[in-house]
C-alpha atoms as a PDB file:
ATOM      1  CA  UNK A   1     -40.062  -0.994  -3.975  1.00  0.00           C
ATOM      2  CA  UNK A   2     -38.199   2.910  -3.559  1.00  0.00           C
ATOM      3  CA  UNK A   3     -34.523   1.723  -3.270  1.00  0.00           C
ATOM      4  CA  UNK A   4     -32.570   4.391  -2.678  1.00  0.00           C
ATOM      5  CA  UNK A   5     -28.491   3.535  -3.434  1.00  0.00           C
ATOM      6  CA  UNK A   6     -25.637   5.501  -2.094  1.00  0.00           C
ATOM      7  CA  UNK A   7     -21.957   4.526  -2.226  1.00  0.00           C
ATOM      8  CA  UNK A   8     -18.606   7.170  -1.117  1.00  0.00           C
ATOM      9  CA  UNK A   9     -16.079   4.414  -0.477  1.00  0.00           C
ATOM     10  CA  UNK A  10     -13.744   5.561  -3.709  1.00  0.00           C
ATOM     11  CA  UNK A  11     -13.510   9.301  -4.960  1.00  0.00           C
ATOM     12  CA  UNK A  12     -17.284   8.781  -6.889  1.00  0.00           C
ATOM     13  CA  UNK A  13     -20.022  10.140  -4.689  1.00  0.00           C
ATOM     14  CA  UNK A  14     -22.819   8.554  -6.247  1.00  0.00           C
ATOM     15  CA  UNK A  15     -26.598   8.403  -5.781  1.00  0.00           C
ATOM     16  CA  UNK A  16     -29.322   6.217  -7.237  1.00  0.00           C
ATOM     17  CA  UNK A  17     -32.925   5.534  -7.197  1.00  0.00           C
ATOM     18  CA  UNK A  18     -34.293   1.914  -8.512  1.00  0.00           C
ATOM     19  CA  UNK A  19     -37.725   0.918  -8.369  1.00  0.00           C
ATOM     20  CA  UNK A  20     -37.716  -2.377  -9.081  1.00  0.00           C
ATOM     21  CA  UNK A  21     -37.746  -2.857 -12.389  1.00  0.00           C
ATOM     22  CA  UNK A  22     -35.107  -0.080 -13.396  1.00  0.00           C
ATOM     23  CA  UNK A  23     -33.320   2.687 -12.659  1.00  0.00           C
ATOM     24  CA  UNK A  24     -35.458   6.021 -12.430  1.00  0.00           C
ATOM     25  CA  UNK A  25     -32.252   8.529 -11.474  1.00  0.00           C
ATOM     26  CA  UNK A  26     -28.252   8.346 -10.719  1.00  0.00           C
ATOM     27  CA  UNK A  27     -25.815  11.357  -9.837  1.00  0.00           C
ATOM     28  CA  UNK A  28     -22.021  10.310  -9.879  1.00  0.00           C
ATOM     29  CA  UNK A  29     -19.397  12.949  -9.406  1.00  0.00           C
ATOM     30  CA  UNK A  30     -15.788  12.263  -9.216  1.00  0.00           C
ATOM     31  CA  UNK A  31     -14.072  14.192  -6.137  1.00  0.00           C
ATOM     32  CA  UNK A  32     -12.296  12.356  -3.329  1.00  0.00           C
ATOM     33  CA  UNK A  33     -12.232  15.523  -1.073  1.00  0.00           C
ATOM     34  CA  UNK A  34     -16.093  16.701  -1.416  1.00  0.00           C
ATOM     35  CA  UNK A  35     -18.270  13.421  -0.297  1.00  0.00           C
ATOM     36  CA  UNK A  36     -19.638  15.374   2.687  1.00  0.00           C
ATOM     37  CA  UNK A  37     -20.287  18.520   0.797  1.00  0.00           C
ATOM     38  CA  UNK A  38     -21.317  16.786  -2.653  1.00  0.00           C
ATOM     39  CA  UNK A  39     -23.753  13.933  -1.069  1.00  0.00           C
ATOM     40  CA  UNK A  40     -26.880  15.686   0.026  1.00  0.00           C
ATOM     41  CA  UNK A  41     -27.306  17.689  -2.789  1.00  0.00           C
ATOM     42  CA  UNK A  42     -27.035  14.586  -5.070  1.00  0.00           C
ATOM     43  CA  UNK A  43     -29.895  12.830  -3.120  1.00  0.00           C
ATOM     44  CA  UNK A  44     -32.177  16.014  -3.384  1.00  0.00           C
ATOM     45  CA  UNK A  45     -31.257  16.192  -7.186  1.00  0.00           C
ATOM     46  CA  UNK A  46     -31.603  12.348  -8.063  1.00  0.00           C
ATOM     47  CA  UNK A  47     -34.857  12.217  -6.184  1.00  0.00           C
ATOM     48  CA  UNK A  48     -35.895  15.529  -8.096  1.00  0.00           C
ATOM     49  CA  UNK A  49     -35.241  14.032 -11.259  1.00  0.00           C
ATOM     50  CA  UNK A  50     -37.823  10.506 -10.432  1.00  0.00           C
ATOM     51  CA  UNK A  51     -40.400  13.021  -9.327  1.00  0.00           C
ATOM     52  CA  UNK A  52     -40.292  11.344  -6.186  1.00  0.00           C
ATOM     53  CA  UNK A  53     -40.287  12.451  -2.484  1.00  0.00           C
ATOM     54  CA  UNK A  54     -37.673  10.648   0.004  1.00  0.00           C
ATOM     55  CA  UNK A  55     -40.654   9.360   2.076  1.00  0.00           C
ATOM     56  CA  UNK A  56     -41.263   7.451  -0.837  1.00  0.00           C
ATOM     57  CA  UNK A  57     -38.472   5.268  -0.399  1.00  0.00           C
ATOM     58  CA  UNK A  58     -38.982   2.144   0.817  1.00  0.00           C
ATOM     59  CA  UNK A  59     -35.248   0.610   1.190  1.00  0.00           C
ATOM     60  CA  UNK A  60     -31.519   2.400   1.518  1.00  0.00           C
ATOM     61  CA  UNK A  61     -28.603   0.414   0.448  1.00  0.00           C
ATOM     62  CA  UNK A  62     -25.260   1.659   0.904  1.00  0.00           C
ATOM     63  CA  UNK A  63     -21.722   0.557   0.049  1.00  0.00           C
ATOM     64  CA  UNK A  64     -19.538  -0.775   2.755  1.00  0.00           C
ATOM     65  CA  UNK A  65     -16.452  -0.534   1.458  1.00  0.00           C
ATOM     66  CA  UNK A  66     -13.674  -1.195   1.434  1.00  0.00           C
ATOM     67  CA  UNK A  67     -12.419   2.396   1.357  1.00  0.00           C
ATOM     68  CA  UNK A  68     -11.207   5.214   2.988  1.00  0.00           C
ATOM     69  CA  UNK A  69     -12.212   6.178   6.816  1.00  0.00           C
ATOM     70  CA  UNK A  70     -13.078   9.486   6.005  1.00  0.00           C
ATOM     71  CA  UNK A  71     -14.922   9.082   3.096  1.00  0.00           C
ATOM     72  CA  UNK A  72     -16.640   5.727   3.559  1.00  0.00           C
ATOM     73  CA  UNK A  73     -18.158   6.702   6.566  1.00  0.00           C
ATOM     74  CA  UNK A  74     -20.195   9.881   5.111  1.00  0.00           C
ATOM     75  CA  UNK A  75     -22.030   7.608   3.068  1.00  0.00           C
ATOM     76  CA  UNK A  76     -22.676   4.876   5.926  1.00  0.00           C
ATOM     77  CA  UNK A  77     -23.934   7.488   8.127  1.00  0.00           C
ATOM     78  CA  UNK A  78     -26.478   9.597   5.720  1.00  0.00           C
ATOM     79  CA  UNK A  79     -27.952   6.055   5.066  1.00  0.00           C
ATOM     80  CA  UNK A  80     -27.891   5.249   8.723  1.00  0.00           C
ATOM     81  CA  UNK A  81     -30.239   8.584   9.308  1.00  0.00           C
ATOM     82  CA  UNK A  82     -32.303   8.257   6.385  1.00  0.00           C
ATOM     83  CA  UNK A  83     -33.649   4.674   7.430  1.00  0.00           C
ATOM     84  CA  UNK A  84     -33.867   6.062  10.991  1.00  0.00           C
ATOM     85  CA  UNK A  85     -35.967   8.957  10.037  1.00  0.00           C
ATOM     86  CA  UNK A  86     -37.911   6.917   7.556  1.00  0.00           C
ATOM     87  CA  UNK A  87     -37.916   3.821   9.662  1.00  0.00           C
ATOM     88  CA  UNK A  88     -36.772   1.684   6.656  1.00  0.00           C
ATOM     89  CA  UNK A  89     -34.444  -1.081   6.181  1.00  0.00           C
ATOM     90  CA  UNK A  90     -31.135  -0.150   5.432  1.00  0.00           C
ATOM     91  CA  UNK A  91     -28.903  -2.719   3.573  1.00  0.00           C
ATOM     92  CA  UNK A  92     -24.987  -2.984   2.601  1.00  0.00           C
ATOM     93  CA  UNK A  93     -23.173  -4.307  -0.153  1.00  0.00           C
ATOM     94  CA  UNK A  94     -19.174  -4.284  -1.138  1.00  0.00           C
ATOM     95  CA  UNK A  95     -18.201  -1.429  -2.761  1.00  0.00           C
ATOM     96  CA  UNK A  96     -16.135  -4.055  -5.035  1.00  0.00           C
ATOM     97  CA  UNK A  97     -19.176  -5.886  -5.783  1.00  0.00           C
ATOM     98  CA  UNK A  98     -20.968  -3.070  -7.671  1.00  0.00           C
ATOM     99  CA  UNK A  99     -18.070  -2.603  -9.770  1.00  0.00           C
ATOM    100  CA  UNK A 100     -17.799  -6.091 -10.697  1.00  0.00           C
ATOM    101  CA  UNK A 101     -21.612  -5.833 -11.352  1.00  0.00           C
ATOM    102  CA  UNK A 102     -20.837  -3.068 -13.741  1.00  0.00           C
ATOM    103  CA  UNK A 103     -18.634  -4.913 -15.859  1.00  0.00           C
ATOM    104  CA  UNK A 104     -21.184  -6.867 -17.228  1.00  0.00           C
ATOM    105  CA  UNK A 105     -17.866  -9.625 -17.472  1.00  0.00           C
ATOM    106  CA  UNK A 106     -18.724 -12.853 -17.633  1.00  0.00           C
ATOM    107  CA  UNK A 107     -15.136 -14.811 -17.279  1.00  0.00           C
ATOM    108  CA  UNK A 108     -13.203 -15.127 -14.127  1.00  0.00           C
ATOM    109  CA  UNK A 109     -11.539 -11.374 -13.150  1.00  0.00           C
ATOM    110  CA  UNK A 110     -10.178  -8.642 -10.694  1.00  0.00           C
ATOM    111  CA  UNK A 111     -11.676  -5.433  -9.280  1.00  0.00           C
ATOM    112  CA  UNK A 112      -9.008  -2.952  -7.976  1.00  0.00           C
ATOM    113  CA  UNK A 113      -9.800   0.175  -6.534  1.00  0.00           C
ATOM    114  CA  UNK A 114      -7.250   2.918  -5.064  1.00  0.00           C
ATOM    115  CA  UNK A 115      -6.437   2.274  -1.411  1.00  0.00           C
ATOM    116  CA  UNK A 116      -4.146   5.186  -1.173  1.00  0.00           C
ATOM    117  CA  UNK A 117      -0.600   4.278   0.959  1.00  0.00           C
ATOM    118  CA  UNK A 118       0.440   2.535  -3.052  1.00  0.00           C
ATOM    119  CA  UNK A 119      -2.028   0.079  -1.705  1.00  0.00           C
ATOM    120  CA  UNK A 120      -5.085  -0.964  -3.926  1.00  0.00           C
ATOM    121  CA  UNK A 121      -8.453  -3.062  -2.419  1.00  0.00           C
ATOM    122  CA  UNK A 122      -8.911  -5.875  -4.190  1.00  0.00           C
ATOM    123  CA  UNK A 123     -10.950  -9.124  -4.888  1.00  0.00           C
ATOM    124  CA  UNK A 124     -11.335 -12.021  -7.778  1.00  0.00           C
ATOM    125  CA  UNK A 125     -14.669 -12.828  -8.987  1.00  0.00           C
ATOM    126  CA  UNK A 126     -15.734 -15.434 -11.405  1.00  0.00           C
ATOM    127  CA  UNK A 127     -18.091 -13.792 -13.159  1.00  0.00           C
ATOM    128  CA  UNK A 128     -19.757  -9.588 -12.498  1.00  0.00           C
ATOM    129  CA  UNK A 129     -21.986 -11.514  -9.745  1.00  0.00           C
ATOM    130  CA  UNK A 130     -19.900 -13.809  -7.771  1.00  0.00           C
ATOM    131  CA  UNK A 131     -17.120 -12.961  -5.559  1.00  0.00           C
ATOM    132  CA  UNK A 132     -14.443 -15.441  -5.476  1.00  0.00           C
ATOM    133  CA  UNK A 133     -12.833 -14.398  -2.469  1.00  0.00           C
ATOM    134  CA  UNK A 134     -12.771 -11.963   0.561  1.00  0.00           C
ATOM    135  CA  UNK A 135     -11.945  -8.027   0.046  1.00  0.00           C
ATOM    136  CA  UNK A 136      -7.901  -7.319   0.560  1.00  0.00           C
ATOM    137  CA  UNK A 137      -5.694  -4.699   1.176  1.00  0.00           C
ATOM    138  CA  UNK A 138      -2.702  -5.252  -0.615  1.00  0.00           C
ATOM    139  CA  UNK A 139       0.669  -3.710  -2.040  1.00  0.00           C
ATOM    140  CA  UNK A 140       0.103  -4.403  -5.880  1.00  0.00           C
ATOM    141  CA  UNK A 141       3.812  -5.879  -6.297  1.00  0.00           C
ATOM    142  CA  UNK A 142       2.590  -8.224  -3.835  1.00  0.00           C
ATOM    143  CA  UNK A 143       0.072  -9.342  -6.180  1.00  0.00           C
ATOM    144  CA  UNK A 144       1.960  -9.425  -9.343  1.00  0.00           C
ATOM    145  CA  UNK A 145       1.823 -12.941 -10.113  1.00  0.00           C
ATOM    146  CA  UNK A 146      -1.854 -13.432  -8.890  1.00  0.00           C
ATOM    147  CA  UNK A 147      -3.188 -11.103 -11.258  1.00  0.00           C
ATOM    148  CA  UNK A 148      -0.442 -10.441 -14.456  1.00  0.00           C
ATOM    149  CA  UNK A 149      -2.465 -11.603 -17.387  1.00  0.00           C
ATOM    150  CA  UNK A 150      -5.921 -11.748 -15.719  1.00  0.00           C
ATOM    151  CA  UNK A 151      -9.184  -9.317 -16.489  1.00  0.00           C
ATOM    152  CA  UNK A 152      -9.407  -6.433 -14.117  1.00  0.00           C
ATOM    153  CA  UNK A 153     -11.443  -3.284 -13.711  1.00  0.00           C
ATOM    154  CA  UNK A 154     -11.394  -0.206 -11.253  1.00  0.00           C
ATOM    155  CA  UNK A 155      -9.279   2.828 -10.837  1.00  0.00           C
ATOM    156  CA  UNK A 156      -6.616   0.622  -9.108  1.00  0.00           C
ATOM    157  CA  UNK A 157      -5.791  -1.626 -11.616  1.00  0.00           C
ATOM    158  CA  UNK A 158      -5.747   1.341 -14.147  1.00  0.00           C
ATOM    159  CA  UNK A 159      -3.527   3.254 -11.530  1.00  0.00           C
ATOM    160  CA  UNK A 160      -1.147   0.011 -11.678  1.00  0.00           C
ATOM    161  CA  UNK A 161      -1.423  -1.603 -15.062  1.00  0.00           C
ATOM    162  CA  UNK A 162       2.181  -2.775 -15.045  1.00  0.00           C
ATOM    163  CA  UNK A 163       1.114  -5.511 -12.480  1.00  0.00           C
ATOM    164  CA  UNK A 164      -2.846  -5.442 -13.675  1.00  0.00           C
ATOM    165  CA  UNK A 165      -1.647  -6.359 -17.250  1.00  0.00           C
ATOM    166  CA  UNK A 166      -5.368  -7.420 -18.052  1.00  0.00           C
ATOM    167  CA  UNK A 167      -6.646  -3.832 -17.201  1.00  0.00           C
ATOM    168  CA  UNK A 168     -10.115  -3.605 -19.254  1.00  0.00           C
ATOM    169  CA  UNK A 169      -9.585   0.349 -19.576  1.00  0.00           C
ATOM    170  CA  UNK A 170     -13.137   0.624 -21.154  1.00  0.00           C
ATOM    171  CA  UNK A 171     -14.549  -1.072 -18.077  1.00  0.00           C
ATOM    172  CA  UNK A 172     -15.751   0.691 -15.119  1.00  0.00           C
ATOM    173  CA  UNK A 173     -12.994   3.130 -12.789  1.00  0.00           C
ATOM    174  CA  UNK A 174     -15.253   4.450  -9.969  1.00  0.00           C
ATOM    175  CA  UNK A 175     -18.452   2.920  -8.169  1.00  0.00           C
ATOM    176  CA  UNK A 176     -21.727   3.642  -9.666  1.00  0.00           C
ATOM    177  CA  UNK A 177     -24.988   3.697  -7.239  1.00  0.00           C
ATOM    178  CA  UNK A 178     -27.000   2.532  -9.944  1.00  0.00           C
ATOM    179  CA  UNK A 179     -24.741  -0.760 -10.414  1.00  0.00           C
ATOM    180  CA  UNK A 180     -25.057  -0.900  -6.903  1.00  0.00           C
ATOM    181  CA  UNK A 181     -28.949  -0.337  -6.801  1.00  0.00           C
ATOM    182  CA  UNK A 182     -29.768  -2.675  -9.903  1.00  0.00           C
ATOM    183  CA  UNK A 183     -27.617  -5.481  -7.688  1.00  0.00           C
ATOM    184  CA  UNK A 184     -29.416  -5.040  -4.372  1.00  0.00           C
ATOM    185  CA  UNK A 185     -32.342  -5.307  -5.973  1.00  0.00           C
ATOM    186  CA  UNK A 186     -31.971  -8.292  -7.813  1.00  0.00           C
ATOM    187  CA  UNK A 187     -30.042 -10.114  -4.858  1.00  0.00           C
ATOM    188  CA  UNK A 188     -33.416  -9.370  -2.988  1.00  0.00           C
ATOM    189  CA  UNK A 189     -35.863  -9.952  -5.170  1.00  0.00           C
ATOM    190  CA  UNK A 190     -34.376 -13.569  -4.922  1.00  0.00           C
ATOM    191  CA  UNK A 191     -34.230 -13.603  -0.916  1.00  0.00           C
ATOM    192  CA  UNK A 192     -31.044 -12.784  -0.866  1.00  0.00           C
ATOM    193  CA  UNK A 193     -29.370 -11.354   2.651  1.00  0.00           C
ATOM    194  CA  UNK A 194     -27.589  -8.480   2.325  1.00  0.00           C
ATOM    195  CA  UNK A 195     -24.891  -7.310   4.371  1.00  0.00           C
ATOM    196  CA  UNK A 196     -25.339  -5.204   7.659  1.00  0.00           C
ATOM    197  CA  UNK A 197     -24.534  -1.637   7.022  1.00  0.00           C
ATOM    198  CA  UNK A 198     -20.967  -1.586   8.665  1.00  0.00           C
ATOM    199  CA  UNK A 199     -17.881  -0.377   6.938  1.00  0.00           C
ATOM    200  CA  UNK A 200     -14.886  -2.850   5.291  1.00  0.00           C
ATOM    201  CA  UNK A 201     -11.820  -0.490   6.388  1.00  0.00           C
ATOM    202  CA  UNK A 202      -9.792  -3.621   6.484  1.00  0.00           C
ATOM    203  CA  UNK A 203      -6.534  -1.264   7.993  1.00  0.00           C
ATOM    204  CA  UNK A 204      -6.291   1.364  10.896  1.00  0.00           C
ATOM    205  CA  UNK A 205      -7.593   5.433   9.641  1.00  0.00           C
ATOM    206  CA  UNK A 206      -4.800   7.853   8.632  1.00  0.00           C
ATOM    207  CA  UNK A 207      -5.419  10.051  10.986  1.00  0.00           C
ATOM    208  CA  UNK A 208      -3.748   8.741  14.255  1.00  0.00           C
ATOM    209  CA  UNK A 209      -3.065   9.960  17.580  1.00  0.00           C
ATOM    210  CA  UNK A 210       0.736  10.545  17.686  1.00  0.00           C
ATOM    211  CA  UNK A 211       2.558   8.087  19.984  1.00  0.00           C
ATOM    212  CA  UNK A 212       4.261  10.644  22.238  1.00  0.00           C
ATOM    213  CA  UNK A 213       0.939  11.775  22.863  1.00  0.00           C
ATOM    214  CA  UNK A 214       0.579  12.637  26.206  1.00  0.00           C
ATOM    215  CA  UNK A 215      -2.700  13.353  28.342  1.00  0.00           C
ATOM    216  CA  UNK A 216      -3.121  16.342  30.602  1.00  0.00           C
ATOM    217  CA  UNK A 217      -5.786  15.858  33.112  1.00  0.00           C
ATOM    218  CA  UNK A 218      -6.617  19.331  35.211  1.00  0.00           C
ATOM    219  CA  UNK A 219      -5.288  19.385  38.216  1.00  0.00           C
END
């Protein structure tokens, strides 16, 4: 196994390669305006760094969210043409799930992430490998006496610690690929199914077409 991880669903674009047994490479840089510009690059240098070629790879995972339109959907479609062009399997897995992976917590918890709109996306686990419940969308007040009290990680419970009053600040903030990649690979090294490789945007894009909108066909 090549496994290739890529995840831009929160302001990390990161990049990881995972043979198997380990991680050979990750690139993680934090800038929620740059996942077009920044991705590429990473994939050349994380690739570099392994010594290996991308024909190499043998699988693409990607994380599906929930996040962002904009930037979720960079990282869905680079993996979409990579396992075109290589003719490989691509896989998904929630963008939550890595970060509860990362953890490394083994007691029941939250994973918030930023949702922009003083939203956050959110979902309970029981431990860093089982989800509890479906990804949300969700005004934090909204959740205030769901979660006061309770273990959480991610940049949206840090962003909103006076409702995520169990904030672990030294946990993970932003995804990491090579969370993501050591997952995936465990989850199918036991015949686990993955998830297809669509997005969780769980609410409409920002960008709308204005309701007075009006269409001008030529005459």
């Amino acid at each position: 196994m090549l496994l290739l991880a890529l995840d831009t669903a929160t302001p990390a674009v990161t990049v990881a390669l995972h043979d198997g047994s380990g991680i050979l490479a990750e690139s993680r840089q934090v800038d929620a305006r740059r996942h077009g510009e920044l991705l590429l690059p990473a994939v050349d240098r994380v690739l570099g760094e392994a010594g290996r070629k991308l024909d190499e790879v043998s699988e693409i995972v990607v994380g599906v969210g929930p996040g962002p339109y904009t930037g979720l959907r960079v990282g869905l479609v680079t993996a979409a043409t990579f396992g075109a062009v290589l003719d490989v399997p691509v896989h998904g897995l929630c963008t939550l799930d890595g970060l509860a992976y990362a953890s490394g917590l083994t007691e029941p918890f939250v994973v918030a992430t930023d949702a922009r709109r003083k939203e956050v996306y959110w979902a309970r686990y029981a431990d860093a490998r089982t989800r509890l419940t479906e990804p949300a969308v969700d005004r934090p007040a909204d959740l205030a006496d769901q979660v006061a009290g309770v273990p959480a990680v991610g940049a949206g419970a840090l962003l909103y610690d006076t409702v995520f009053t169990g904030v672990r600040r030294e946990g993970p903030e932003h995804q990491s690929a090579a969370a993501l990649a050591a997952l995936a690979a465990e989850k199918l090294a036991a015949g686990e199914e993955l998830l297809p490789p669509r997005p969780l945007y769980l609410r409409r894009p920002d960008a709308q077409v204005p309701a007075n909108y009006k269409v001008v066909t030529p005459k």
